[in-house]
Protein backbone atom coordinates (compact mmCIF):
# COMPACT_ATOMS: atom_id res chain seq x y z
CA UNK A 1 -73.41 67.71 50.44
CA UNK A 2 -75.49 68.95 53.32
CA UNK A 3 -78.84 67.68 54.59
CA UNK A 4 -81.58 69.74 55.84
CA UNK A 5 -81.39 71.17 59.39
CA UNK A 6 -83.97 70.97 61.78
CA UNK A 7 -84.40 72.62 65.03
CA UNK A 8 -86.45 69.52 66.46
CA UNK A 9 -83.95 66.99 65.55
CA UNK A 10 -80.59 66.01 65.99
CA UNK A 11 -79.86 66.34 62.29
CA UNK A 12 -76.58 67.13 62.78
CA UNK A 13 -75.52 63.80 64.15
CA UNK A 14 -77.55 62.03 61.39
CA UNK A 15 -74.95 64.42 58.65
CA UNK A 16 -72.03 62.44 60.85
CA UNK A 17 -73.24 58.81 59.94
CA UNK A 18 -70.48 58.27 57.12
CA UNK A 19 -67.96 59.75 58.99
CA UNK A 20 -64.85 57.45 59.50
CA UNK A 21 -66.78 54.81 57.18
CA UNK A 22 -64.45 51.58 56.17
CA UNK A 23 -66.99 49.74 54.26
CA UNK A 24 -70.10 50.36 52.22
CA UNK A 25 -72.41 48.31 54.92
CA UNK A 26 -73.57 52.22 56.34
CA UNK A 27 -74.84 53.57 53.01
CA UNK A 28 -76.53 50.68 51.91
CA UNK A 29 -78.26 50.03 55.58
CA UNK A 30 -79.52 53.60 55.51
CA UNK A 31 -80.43 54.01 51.94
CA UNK A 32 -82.44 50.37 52.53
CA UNK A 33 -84.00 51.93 55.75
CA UNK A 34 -85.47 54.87 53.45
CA UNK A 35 -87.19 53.01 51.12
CA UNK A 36 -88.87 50.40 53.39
CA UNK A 37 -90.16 53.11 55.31
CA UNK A 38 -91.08 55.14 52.22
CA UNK A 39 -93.37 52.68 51.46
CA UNK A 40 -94.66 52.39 54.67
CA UNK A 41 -96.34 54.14 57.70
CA UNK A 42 -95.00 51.43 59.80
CA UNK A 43 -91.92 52.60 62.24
CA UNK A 44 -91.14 49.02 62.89
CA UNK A 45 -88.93 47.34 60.11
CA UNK A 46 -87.29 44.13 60.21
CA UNK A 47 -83.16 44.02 60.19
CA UNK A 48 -83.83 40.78 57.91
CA UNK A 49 -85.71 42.72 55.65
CA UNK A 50 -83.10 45.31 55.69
CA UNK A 51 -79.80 43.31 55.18
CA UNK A 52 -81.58 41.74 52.24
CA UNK A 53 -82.57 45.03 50.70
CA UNK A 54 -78.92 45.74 51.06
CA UNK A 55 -78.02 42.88 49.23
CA UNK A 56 -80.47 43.93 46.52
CA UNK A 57 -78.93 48.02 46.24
CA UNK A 58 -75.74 46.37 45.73
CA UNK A 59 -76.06 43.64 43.74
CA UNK A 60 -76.04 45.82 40.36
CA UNK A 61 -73.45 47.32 41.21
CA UNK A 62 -71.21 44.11 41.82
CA UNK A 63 -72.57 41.90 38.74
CA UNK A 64 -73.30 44.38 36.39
CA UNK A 65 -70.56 46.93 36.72
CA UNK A 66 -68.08 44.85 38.49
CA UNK A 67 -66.99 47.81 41.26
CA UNK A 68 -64.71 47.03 43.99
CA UNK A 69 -65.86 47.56 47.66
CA UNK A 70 -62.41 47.56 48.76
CA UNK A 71 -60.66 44.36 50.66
CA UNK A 72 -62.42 44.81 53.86
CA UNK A 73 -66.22 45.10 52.85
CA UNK A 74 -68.30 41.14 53.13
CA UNK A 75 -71.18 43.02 51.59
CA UNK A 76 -69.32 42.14 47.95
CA UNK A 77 -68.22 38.72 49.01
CA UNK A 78 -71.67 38.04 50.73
CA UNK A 79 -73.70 39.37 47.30
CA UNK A 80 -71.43 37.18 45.27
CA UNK A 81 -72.35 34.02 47.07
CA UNK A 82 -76.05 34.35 47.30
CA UNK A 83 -75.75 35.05 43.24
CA UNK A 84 -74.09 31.96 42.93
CA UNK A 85 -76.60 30.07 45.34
CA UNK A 86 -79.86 31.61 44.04
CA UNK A 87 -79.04 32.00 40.24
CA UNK A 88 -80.72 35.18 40.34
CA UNK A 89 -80.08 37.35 37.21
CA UNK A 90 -76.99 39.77 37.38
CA UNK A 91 -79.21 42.22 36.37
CA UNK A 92 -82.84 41.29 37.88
CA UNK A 93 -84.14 44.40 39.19
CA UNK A 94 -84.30 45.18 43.25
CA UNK A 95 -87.85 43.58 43.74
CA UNK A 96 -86.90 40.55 41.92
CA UNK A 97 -83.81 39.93 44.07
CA UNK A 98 -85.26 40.69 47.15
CA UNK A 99 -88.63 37.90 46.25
CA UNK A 100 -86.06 35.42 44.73
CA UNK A 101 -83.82 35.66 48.28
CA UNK A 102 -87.08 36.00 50.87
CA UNK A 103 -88.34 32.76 48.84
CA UNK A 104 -85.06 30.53 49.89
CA UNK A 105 -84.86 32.53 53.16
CA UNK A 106 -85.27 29.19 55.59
CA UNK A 107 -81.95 28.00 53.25
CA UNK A 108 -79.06 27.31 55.53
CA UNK A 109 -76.57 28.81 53.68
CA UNK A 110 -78.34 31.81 53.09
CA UNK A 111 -79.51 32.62 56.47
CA UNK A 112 -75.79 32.84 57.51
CA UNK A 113 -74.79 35.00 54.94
CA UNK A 114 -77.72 37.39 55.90
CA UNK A 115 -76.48 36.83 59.67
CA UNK A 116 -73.15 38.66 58.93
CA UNK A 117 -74.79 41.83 57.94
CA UNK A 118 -76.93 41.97 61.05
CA UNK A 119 -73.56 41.96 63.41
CA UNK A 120 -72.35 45.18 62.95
CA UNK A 121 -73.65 47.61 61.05
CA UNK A 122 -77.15 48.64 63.12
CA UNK A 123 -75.49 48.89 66.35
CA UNK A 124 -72.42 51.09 64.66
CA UNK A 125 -74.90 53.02 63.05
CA UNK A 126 -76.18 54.49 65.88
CA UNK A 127 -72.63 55.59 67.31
CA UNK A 128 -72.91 59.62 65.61
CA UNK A 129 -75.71 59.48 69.10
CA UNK A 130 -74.81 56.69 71.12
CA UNK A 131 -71.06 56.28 71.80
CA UNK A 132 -70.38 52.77 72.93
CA UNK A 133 -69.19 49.96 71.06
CA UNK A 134 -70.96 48.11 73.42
CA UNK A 135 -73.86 45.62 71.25
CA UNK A 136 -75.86 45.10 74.59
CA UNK A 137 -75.41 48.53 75.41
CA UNK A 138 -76.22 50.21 72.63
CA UNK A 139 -79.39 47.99 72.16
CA UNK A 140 -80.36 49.11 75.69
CA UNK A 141 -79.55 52.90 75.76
CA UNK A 142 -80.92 52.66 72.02
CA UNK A 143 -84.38 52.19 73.56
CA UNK A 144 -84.67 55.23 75.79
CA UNK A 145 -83.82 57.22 72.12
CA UNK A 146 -80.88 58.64 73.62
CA UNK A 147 -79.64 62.57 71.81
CA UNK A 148 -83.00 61.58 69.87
CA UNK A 149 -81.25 58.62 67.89
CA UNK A 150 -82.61 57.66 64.30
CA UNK A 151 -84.29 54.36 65.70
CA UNK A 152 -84.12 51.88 68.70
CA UNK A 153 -82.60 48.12 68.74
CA UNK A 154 -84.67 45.03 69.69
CA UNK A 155 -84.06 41.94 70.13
CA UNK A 156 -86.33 38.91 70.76
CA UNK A 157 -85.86 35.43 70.62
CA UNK A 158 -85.07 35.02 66.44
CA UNK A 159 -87.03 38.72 66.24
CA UNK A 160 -84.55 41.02 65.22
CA UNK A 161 -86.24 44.57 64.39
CA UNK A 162 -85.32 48.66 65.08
CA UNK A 163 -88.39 50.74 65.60
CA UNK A 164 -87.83 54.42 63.79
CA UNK A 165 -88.39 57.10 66.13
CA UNK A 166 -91.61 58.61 65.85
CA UNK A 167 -89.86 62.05 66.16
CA UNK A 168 -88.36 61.60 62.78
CA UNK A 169 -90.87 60.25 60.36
CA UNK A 170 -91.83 63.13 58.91
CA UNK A 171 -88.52 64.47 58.31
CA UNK A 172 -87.63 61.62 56.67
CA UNK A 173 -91.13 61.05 54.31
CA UNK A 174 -90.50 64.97 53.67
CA UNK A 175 -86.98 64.96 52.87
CA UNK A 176 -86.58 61.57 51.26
CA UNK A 177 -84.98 62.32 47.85
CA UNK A 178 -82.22 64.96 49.45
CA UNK A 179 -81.80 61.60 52.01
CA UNK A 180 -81.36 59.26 49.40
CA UNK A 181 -79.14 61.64 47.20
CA UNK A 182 -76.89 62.46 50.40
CA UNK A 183 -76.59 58.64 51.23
CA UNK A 184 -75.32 57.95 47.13
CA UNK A 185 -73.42 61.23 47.29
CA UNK A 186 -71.06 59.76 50.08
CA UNK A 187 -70.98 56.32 48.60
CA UNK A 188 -70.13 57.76 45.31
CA UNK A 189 -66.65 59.46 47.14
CA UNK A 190 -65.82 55.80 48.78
CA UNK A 191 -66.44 53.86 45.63
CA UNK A 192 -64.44 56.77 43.58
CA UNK A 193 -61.30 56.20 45.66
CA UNK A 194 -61.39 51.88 45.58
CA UNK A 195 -62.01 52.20 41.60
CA UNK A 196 -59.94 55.25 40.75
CA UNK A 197 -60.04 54.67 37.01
CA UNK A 198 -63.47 53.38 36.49
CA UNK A 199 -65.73 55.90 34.54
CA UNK A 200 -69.01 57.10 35.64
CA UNK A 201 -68.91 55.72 39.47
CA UNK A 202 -72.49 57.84 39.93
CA UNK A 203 -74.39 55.96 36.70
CA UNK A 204 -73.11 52.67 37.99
CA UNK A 205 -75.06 52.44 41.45
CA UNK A 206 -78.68 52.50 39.91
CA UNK A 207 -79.78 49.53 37.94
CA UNK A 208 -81.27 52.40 35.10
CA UNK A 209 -84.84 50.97 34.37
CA UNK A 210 -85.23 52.22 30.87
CA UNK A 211 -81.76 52.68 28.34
CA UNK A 212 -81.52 56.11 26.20
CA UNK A 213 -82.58 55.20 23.09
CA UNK A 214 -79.77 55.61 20.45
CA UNK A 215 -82.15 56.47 17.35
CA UNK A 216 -79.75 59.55 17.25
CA UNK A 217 -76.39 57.24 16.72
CA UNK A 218 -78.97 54.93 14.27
CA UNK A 219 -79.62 57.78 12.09
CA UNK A 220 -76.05 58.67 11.52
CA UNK A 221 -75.12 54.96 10.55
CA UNK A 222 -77.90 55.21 8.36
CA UNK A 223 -76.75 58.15 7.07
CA UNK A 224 -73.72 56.49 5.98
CA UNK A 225 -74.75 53.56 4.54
CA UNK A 226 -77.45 55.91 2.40
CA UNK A 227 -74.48 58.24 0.89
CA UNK A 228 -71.56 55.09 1.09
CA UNK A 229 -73.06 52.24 0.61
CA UNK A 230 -73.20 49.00 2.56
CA UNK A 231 -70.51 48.69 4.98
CA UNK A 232 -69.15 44.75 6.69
CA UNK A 233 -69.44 43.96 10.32
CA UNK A 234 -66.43 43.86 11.94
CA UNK A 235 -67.06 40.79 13.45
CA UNK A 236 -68.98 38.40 10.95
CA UNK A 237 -67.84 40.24 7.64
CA UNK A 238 -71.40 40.12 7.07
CA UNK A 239 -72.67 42.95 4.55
CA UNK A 240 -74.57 45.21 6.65
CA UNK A 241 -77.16 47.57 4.83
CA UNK A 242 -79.58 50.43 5.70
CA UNK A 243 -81.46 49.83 8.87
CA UNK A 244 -80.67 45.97 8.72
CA UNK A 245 -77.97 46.18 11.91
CA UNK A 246 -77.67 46.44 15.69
CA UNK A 247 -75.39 49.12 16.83
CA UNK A 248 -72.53 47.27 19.22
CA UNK A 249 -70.69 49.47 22.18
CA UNK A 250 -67.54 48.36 21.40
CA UNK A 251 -66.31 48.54 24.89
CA UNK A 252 -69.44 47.12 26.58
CA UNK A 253 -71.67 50.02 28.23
CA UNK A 254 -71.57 48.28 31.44
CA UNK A 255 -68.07 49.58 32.27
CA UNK A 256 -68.41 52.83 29.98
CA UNK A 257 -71.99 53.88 30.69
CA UNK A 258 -72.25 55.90 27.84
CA UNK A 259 -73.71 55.61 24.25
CA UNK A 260 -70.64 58.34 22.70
CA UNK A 261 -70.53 57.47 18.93
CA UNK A 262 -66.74 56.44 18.90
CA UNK A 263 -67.92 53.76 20.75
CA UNK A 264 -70.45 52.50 18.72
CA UNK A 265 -70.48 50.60 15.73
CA UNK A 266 -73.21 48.78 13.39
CA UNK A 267 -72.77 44.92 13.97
CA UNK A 268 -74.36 41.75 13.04
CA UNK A 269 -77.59 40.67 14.28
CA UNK A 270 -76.42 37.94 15.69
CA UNK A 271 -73.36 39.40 17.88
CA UNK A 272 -75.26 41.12 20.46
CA UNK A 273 -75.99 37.93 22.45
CA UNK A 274 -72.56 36.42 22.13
CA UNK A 275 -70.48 39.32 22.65
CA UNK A 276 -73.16 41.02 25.46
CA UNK A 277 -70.70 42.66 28.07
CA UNK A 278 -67.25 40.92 27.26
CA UNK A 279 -64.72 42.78 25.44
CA UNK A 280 -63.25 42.54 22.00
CA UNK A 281 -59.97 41.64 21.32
CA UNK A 282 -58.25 44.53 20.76
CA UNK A 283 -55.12 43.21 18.64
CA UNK A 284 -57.71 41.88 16.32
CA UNK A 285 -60.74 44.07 16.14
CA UNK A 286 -59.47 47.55 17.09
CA UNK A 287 -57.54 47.92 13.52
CA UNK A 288 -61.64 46.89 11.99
CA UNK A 289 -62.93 49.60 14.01
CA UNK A 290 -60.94 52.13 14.09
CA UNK A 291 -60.97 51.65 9.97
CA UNK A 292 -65.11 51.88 10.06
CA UNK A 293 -65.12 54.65 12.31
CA UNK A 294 -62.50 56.40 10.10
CA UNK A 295 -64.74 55.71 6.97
CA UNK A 296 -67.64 56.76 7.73
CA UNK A 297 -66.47 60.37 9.33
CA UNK A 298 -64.53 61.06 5.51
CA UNK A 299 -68.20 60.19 4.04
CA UNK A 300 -70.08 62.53 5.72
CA UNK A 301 -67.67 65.22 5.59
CA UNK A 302 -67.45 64.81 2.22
CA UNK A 303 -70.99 65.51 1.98
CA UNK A 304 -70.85 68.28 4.09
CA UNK A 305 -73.08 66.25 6.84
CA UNK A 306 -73.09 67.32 10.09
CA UNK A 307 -75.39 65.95 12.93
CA UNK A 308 -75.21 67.16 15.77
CA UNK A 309 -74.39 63.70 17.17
CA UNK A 310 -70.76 63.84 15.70
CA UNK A 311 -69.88 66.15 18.61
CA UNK A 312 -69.46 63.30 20.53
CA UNK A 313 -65.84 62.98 19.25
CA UNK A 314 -64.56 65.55 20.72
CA UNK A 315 -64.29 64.07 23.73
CA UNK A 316 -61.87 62.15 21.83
CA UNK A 317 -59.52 65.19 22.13
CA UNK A 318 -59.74 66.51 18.55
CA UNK A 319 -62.95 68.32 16.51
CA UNK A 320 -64.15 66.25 13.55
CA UNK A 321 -62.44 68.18 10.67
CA UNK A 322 -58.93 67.30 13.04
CA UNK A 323 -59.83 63.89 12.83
CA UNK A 324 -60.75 63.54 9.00
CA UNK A 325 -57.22 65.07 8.17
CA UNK A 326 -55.28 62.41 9.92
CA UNK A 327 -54.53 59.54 8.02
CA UNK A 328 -55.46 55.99 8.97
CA UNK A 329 -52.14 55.57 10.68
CA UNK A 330 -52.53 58.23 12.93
CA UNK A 331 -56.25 57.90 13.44
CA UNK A 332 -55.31 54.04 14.69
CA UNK A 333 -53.10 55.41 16.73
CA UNK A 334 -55.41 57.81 18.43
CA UNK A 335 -57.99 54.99 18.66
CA UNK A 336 -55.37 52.62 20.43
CA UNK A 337 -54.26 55.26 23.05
CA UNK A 338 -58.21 55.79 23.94
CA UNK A 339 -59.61 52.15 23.96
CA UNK A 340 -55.77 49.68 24.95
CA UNK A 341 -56.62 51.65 28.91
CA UNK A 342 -60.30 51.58 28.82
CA UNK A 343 -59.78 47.99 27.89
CA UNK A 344 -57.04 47.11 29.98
CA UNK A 345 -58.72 48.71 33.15
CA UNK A 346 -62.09 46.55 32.26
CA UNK A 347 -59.99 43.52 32.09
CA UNK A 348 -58.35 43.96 35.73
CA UNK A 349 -62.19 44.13 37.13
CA UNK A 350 -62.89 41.25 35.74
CA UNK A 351 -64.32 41.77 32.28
CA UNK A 352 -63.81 38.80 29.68
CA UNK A 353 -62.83 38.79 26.17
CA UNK A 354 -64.67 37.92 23.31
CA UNK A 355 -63.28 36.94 20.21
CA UNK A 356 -65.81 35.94 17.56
């Protein structure tokens, strides 16, 4: 992905700052960088306020989707701690985290996991225009904006801020989304290689703000039940009826990140909370599934339904009609060879099982 050139600025040394990257410390400095200053006509910015804006861009990421930053990024380890200090939600949105850290920021323990993150990263930043791994150096030749360098480095006393340069605040209030985009784009490629069999690396950076509704998925279940009948929760055994349900992703949506009806099953009231992102136990709820899932596709062929929504098993491999002339031995079998490595992956990140 490619940023946009200008002949005023040494852009091409800012489209070199995640070259030879080793940890995610660069894309989460920068991206925190753009939206302080997006919100601001200020040039000066606090590194404290930065690191713990980093802290906040990654935290979803690390509680809520469980990605590995590889074995030689603190960011994870650092986030990690202050979750377990603070007791701020795993999935507390970045304004929350950032007010419920800046409110303990005089704790002890805190400050020094902050501290790491201001030892590196904004001097190495800087390297695509200021070659020296040099800290007092760079801080000094920083300051003259050497080959026009993003920002410089000062240090006072406990002070610790960089001051944009002037040179590039427009380009970067005028080209902020391409920015921000480039920055995920490249963190998306390290993330991809660390968690090679995770799904959906690109959904799982963002803490989304608002859910797709599944009112499509609810009107096929309700379909069902209308032509079938009522149908039991896997879970509860509870008789389920028309519109009187919660649809459960089987495999939680914070590892799948998708709302694909093979996933999805109606469920007990009452399971939502219990089960929330823990997986099922496949030796004794896959057979349930698989079973319901198989049930209600013979229905509504049978009465020559077809929402569009049913497409979504073909992503399973075979079209509907393929499915619905297997018979429940080999549908199972389909069903285990989809879900027993979904599942399995999800477990080695450090997803728990739920049994009811």
């Amino acid at each position: 992905m490619q940023i946009p050139q200008s002949d005023l600025l040494t852009t091409n040394r800012l489209g070199k700052i995640f070259s030879k990257t080793v940890a995610t410390y660069k894309y989460f400095w920068f991206l925190s960088i753009m939206q302080i200053h997006a919100k601001s006509d200020n040039l000066k910015i606090s590194v404290w306020d930065v690191v713990t804006r980093m802290v906040a861009n990654a935290w979803y990421p690390i509680h809520y989707f469980r990605l590995s930053f590889g074995k030689s990024d603190s960011l994870f380890d650092i986030v990690v701690e202050l979750q377990q200090i603070t007791q701020i939600s795993i999935d507390a949105n970045i304004d929350s985290i950032i007010n419920g850290i800046k409110e303990r920021s005089e704790d002890k323990e805190i400050k020094k996991l902050l501290n790491i993150l201001t030892l590196n990263v904004p001097y190495r930043f800087l390297r695509p225009w200021i070659d020296t791994s040099d800290d007092k150096e760079m801080v000094q030749r920083s300051q003259t904006l050497e080959n026009n360098c993003l920002y410089s480095l000062h240090k006072n006393g406990n002070e610790f801020y960089i001051v944009l340069n002037p040179k590039w605040d427009q380009y970067l209030h005028n080209n902020y989304n391409i920015l921000v985009d480039f920055a995920y784009w490249n963190l998306t490629q390290f993330l991809q290689v660390r968690n090679p069999n995770v799904p959906a690396i690109t959904s799982k950076l963002i803490r989304p703000e608002i859910r797709n509704s599944l009112q499509r998925q609810h009107d096929y279940w309700d379909m069902v039940m209308k032509i079938g009948g009522p149908i039991h929760c896997i879970y509860t055994n509870k008789e389920l009826h028309l519109k009187d349900y919660d649809l459960d992703h089987f495999i939680p949506w914070s590892f799948v990140s998708h709302d694909l009806l093979w996933n999805l099953i109606p469920s007990d009231g009452s399971i939502n909370s219990s089960k929330s992102n823990k997986l099922p136990d496949l030796n004794f709820y896959l057979p349930k599934m698989a079973e319901m899932q198989y049930h209600a596709l013979q229905i509504m062929i049978n009465a020559n339904k077809d929402l569009k929504v049913m497409e979504d098993f073909i992503s399973l491999g075979y079209t509907v009609q393929e499915l619905v002339n297997m018979n429940n031995v080999q549908f199972l079998e389909l069903y285990k060879r989809t879900f027993n490595p979904i599942s399995q992956i999800a477990l080695n990140m450090g997803f728990e099982t739920w049994k009811y």
